[in-house]
Protein backbone atom coordinates (compact mmCIF):
# COMPACT_ATOMS: atom_id res chain seq x y z
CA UNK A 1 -4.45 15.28 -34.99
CA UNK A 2 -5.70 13.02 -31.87
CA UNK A 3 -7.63 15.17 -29.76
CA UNK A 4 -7.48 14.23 -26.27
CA UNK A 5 -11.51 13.34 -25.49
CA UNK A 6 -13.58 10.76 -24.19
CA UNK A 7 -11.19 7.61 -23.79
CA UNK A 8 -7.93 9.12 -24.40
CA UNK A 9 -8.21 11.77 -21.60
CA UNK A 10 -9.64 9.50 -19.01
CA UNK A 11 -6.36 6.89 -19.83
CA UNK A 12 -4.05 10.30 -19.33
CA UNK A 13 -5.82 11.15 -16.06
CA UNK A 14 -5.87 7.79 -14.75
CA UNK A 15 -1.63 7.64 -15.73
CA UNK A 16 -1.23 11.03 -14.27
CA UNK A 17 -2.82 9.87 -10.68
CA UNK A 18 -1.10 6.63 -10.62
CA UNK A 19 2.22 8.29 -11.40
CA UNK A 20 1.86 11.00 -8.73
CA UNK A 21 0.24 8.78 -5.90
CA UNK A 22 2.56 5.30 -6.78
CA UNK A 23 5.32 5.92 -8.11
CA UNK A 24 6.58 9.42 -6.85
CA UNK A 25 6.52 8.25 -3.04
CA UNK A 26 8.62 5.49 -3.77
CA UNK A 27 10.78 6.11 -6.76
CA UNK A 28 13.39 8.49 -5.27
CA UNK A 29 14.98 6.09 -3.00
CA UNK A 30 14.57 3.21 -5.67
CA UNK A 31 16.67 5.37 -7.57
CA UNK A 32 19.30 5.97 -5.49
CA UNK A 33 19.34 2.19 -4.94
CA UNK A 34 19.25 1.25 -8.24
CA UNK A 35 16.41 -1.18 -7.82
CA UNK A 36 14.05 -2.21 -10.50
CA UNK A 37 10.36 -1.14 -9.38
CA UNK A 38 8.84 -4.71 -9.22
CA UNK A 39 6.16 -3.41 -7.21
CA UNK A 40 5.40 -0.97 -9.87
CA UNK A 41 5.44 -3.02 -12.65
CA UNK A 42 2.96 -5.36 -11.42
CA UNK A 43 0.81 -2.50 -10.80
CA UNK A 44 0.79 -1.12 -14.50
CA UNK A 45 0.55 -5.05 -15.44
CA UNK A 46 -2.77 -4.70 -13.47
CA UNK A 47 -3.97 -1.47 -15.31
CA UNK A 48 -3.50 -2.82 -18.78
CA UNK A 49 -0.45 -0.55 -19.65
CA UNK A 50 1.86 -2.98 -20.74
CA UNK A 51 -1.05 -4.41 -23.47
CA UNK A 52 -2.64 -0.42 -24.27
CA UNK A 53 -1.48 -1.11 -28.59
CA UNK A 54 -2.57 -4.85 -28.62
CA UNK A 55 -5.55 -6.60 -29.53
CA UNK A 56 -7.76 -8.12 -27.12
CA UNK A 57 -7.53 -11.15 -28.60
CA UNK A 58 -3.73 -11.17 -27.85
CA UNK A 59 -4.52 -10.00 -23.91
CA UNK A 60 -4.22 -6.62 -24.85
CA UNK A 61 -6.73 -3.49 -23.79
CA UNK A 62 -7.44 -2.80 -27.91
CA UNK A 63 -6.13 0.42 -28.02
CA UNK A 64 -3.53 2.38 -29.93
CA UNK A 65 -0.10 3.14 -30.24
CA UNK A 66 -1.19 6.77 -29.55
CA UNK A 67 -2.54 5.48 -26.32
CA UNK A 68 0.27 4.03 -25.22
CA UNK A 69 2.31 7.46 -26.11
CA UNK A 70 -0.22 8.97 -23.37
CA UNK A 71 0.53 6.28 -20.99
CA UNK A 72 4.35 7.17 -21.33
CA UNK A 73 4.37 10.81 -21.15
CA UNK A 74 2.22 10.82 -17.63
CA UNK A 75 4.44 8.57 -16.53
CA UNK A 76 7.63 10.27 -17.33
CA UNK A 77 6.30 13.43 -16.06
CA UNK A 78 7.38 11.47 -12.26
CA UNK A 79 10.15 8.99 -13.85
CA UNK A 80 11.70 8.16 -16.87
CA UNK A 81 13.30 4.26 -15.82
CA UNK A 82 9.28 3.40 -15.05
CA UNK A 83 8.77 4.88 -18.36
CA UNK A 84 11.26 3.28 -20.63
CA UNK A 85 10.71 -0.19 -18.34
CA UNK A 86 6.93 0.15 -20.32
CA UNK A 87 8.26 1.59 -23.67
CA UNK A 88 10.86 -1.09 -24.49
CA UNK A 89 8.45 -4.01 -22.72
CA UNK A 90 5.50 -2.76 -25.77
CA UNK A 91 7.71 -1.36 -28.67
CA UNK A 92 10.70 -3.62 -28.54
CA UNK A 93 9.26 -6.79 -26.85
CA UNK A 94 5.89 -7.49 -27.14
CA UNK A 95 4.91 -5.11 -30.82
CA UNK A 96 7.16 -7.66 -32.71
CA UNK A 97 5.79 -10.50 -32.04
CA UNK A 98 2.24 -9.20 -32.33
CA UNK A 99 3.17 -7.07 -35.88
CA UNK A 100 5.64 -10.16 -37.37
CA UNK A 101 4.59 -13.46 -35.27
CA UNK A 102 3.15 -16.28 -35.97
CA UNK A 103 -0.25 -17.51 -34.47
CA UNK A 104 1.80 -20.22 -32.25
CA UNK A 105 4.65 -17.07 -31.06
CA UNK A 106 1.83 -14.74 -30.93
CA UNK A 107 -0.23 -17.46 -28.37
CA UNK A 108 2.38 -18.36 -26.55
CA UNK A 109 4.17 -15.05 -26.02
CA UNK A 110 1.26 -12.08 -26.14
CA UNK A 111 -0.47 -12.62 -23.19
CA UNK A 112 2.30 -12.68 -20.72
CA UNK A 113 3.58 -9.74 -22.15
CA UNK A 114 0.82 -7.63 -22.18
CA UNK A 115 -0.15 -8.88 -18.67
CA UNK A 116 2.82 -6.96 -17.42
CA UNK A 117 3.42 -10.63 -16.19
CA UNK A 118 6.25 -11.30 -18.24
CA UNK A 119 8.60 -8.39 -20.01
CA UNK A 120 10.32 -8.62 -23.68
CA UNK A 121 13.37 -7.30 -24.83
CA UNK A 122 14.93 -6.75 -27.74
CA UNK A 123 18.68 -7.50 -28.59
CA UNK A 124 20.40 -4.95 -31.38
CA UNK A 125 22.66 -2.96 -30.95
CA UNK A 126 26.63 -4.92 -30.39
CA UNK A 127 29.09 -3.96 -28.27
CA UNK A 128 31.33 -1.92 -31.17
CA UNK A 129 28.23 -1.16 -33.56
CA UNK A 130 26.72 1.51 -32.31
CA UNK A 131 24.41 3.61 -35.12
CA UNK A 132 26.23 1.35 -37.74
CA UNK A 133 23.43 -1.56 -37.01
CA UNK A 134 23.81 -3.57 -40.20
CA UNK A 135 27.76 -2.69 -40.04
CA UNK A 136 28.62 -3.52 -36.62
CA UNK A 137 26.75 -6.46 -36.51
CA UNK A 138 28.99 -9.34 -35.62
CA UNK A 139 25.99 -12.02 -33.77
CA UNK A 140 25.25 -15.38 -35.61
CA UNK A 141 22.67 -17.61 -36.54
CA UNK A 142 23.24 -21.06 -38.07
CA UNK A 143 20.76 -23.26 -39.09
CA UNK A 144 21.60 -26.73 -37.56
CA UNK A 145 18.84 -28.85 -38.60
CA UNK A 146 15.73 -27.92 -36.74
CA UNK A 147 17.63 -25.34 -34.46
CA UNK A 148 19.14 -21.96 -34.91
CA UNK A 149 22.97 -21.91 -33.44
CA UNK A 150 23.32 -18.51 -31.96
CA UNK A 151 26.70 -16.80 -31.29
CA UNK A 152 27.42 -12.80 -30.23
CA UNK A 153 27.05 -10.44 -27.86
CA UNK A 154 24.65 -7.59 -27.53
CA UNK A 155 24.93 -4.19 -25.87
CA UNK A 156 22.73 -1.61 -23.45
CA UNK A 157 19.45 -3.95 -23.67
CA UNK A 158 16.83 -2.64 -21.76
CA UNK A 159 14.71 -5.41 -19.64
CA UNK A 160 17.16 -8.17 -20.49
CA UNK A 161 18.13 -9.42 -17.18
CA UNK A 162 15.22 -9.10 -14.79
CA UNK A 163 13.60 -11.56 -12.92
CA UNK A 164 10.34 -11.73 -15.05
CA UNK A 165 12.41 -11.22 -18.47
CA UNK A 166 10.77 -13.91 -20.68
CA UNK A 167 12.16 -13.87 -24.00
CA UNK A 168 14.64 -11.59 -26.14
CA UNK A 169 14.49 -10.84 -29.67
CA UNK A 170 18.07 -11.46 -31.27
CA UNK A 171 18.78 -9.47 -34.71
CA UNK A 172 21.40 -12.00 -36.38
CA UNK A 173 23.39 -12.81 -39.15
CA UNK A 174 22.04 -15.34 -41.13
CA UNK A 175 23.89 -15.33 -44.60
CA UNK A 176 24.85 -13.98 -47.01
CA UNK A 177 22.29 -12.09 -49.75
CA UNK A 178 23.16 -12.62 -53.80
CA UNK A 179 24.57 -8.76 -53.23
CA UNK A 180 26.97 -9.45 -50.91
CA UNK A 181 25.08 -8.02 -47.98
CA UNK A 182 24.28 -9.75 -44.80
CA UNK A 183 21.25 -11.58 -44.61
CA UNK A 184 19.98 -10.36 -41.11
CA UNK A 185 17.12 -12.05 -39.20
CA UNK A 186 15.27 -11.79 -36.19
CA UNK A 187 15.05 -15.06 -33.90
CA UNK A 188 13.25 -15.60 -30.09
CA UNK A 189 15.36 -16.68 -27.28
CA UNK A 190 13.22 -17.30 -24.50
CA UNK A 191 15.35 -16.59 -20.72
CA UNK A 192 17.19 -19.48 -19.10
CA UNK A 193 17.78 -20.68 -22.59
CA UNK A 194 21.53 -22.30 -22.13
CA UNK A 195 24.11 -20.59 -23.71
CA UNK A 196 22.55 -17.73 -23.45
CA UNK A 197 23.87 -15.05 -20.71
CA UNK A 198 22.85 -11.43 -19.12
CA UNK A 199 25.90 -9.96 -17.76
CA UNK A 200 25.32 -7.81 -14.57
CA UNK A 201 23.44 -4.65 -14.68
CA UNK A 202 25.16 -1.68 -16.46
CA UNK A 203 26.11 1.22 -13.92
CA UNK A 204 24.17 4.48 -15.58
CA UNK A 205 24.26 7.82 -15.03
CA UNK A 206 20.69 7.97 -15.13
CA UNK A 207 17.38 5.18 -16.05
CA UNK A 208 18.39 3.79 -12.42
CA UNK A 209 15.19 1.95 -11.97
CA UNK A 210 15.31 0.23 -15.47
CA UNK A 211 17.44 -3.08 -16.32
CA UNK A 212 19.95 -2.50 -19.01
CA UNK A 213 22.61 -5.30 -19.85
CA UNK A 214 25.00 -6.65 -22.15
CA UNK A 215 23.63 -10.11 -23.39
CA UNK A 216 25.68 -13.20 -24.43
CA UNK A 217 25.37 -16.04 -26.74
CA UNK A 218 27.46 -19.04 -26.97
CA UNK A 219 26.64 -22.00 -28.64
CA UNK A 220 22.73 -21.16 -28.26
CA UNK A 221 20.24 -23.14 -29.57
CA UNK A 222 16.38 -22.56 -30.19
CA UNK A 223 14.43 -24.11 -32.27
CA UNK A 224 14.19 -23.00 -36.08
CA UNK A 225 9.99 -21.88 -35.04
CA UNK A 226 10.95 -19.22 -32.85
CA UNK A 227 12.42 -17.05 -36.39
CA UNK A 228 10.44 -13.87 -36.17
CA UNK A 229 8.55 -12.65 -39.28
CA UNK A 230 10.54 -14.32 -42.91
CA UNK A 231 14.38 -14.80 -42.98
CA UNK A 232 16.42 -12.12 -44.48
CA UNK A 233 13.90 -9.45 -43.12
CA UNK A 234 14.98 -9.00 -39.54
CA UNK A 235 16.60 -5.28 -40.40
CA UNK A 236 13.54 -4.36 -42.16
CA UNK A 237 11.29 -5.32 -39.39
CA UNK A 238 13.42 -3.08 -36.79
CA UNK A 239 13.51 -0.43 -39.00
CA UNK A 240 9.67 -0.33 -39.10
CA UNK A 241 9.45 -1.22 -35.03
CA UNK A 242 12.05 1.82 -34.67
CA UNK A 243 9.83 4.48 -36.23
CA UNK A 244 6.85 3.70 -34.09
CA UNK A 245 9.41 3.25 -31.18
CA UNK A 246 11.16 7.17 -31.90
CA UNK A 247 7.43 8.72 -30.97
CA UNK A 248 6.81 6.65 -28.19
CA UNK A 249 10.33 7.86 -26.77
CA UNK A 250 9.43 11.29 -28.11
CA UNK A 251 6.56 11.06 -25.99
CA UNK A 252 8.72 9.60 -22.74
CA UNK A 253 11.01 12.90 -23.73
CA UNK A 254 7.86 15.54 -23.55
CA UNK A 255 6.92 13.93 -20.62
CA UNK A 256 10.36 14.76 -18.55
CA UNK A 257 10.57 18.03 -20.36
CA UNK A 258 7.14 18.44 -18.92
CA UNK A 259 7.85 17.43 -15.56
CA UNK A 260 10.58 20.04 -15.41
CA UNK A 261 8.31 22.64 -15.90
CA UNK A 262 5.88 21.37 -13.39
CA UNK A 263 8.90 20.70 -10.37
CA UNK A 264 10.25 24.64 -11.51
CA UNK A 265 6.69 26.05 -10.86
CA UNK A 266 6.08 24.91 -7.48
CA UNK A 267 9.76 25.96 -6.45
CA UNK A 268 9.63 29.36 -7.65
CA UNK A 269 6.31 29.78 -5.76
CA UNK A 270 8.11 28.61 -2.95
CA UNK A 271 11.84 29.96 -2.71
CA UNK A 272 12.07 33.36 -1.99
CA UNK A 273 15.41 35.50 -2.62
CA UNK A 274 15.64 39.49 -2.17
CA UNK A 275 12.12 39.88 -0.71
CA UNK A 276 10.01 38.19 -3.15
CA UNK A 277 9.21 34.35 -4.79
CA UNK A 278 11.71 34.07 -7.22
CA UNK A 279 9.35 33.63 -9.74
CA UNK A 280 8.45 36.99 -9.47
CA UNK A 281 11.89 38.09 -11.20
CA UNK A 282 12.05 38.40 -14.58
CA UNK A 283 14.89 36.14 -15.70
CA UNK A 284 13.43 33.03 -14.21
CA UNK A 285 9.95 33.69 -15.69
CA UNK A 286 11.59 33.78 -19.06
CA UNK A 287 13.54 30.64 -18.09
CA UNK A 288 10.41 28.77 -17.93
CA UNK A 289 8.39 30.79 -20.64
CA UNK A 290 11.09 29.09 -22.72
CA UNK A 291 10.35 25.26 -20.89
CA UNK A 292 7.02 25.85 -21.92
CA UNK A 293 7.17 26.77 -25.24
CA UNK A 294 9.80 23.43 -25.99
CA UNK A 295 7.51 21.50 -24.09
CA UNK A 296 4.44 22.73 -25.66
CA UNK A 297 6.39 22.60 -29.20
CA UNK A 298 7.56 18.77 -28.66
CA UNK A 299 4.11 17.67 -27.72
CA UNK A 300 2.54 19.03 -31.19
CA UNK A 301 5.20 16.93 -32.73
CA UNK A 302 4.93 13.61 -31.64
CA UNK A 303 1.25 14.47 -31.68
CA UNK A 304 1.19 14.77 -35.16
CA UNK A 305 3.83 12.03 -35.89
CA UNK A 306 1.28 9.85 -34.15
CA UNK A 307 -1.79 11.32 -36.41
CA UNK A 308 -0.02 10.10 -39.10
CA UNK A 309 0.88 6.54 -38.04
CA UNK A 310 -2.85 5.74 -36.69
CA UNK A 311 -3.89 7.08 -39.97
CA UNK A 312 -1.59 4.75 -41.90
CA UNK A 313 0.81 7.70 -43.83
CA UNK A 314 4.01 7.73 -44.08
CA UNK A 315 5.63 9.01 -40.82
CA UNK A 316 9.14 8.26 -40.57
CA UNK A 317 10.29 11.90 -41.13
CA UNK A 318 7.98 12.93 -39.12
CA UNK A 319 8.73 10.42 -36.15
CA UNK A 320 12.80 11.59 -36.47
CA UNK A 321 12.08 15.63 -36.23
CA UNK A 322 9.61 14.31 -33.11
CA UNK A 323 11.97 12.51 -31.43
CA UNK A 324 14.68 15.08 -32.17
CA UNK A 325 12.77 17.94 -30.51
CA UNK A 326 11.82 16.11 -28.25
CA UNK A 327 14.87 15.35 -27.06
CA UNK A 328 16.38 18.24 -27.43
CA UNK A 329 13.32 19.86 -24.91
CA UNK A 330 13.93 17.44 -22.31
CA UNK A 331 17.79 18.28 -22.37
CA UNK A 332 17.21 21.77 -22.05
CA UNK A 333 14.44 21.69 -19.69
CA UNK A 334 16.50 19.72 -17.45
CA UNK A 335 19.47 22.08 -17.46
CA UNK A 336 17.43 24.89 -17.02
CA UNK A 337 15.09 23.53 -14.14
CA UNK A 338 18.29 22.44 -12.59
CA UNK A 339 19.37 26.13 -12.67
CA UNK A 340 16.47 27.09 -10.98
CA UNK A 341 16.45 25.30 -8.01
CA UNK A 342 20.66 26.07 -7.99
CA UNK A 343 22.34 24.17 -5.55
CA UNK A 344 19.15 22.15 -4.60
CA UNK A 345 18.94 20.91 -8.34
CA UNK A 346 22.34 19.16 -8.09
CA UNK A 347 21.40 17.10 -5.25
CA UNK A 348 19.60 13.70 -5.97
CA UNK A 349 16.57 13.72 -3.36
CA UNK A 350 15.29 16.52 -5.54
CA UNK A 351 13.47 15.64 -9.17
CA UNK A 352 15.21 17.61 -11.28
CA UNK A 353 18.34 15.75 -10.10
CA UNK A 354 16.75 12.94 -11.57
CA UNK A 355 15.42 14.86 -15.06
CA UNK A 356 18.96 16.09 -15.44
CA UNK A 357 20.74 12.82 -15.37
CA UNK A 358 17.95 11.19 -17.30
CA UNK A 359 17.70 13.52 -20.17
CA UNK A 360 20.87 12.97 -22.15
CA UNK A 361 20.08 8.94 -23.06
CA UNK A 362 16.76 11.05 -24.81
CA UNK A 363 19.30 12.38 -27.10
CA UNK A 364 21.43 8.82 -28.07
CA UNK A 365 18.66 6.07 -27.04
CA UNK A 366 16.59 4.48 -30.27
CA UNK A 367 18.77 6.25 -32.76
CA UNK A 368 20.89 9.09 -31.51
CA UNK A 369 20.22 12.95 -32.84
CA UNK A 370 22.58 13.28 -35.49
CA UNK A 371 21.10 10.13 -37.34
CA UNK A 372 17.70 11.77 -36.59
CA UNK A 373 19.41 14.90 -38.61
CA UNK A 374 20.23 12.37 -41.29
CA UNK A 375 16.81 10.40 -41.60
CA UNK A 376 15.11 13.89 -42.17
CA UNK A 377 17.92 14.47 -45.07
CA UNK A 378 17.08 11.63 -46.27
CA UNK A 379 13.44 12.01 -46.65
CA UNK A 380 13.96 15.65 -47.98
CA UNK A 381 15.65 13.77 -50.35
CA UNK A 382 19.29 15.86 -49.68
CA UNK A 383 21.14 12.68 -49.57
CA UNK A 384 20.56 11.64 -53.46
CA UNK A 385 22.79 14.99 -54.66
């Protein structure tokens, strides 16, 4: 398992400051005002975040995935939308190109993205699809000579419509395979291309400082270079993108589960009921005995899901019971934190306002928990009786 020496811990420390000294003066009222955290951005553009898993070759710092899961816990510890802005600019937008490009897509695209300069995105999931990826999938791509014809929709894309959004990955159909099945592919469609269109920002319950939209394709056109990785292998490249991607957001999940316990600490210092700091009564030092132990529980998890990836095993089980915990800590944390602080953790200047209505997506983002249950099943191999 990765110990955290040498230049792990001095990343973690340098995250942890930057979160606590940037971004939690500011992030509050860019919450409440919904405003993507530019500023921000470019900072962690400037600190090498955005390139931590990349080559320096491709602009990136040389590091490792597990590095990167660091990077994103700290991080979420303050904020979740900063965090998932970073997660799904590395694992969806800029890991496929560097894992499935080509040298000309990998030259072009790499170091803008890992510059923080430029952010990548990822189109999936369709507006009645859902879990059913390969199902629901309605998009299409038709070879037209030397260009790619792209029509379809996609649904809750996260950095699809900002300002410095530079190029989306589109999963599409197309053909058919000798089976019957769709032939699905992955194809670049660098912003501004025409026929291409990012509807208006979704209105979320929580992730207010990220960019999520619903992306449209009419009549698009790219040229037949920007195909990601070989035809026909699209699904199989997400698949592989996803199970790195389900410990990074495991990671993003320990890290709000983690800031609950930190907010709930300095509050039950602080608030006094019936004579004493309420932390001196028993029921709310079991309350966050109980944070502790999911948050301590979650971390060993994607910890070891991460061991296993850097050492080149087999780690999809692994990454689903991570990012199922995981999940699962940062929902309860959040609840519980928010019961803490009572009527102060239901109003929105407070943290834990912000953990509780950022928590849930943990539990249906990057594949939701009940196809984590079924992934785990599967690899127990339950689902061949």
């Amino acid at each position: 398992m990765p110990k955290l020496g040498g230049e792990y811990e001095d990343l973690r420390k340098t995250v942890e400051a930057f979160a606590r000294d940037v971004v939690a003066p500011v992030i509050g009222d860019l919450y409440e005002r919904e405003e993507f955290p530019y500023d921000i951005v470019r900072q962690m553009g400037a600190m090498g975040l955005f390139g931590l898993p990349i080559p320096e070759e491709h602009g990136g710092m040389g590091g490792d995935y597990f590095a990167l899961c660091l990077a994103l816990e700290e991080l979420a510890r303050v904020d979740s939308s900063v965090s998932i802005t970073v997660e799904a600019a590395v694992s969806l937008g800029a890991m496929p190109i560097y894992r499935f490009g080509t040298a000309e897509q990998r030259a072009e695209w790499l170091p803008r993205l890992t510059s923080g300069e430029m952010l990548g995105a990822f189109g999936l999931t369709e507006p009645g699809g859902g879990s059913d990826v390969p199902g629901g999938m309605r998009t299409t791509a038709v070879l037209d000579g030397d260009e790619w014809v792209i029509n379809g929709s996609k649904a809750f894309i996260t950095n699809s419509g900002t300002d410095i959004t530079g190029v989306v990955g589109v999963a599409a159909i197309t053909g058919e395979r000798a089976d019957g099945r769709k032939e699905i592919s992955t194809i670049l469609v660098p912003a501004g291309t025409p026929g291409f269109t990012a509807s208006k920002k979704y209105s979320k319950v929580g992730w207010n400082c990220s960019d999520t939209r619903e992306l449209s394709f009419v009549d698009c056109r790219v040229p037949a270079a920007n195909l990601l990785g070989e035809r026909g292998r699209g699904y199989a490249q997400f698949l592989q993108t996803l199970d790195e991607g389900r410990v990074a957001i495991a990671a993003l999940s320990v890290g709000l589960a983690q800031g609950c316990v930190d907010e709930s600490l300095r509050y039950v210092r602080e608030r006094r009921a019936f004579g004493h700091p309420i932390g001196h009564y028993q029921a709310i030092q079991f309350k966050i005995a109980d944070m502790e132990v999911r948050t301590h529980t979650a971390r060993l998890a994607y910890y070891h899901a991460a061991d296993r990836m850097l050492a080149g095993e087999p780690f999809k089980k692994e990454a689903a019971i991570a990012k199922l915990v995981a999940g699962d800590a940062a929902m309860d944390n959040a609840r519980d934190a928010t019961q803490i602080f009572g009527g102060y953790g239901f109003m929105n200047e407070y943290p834990v306002g912000r953990f509780y209505r950022d928590a849930k997506i943990l539990e249906i983002g990057e594949g939701t928990s009940e196809v984590q249950r079924m992934l785990i099943a599967r690899e127990l191999g339950l689902s061949d009786l």
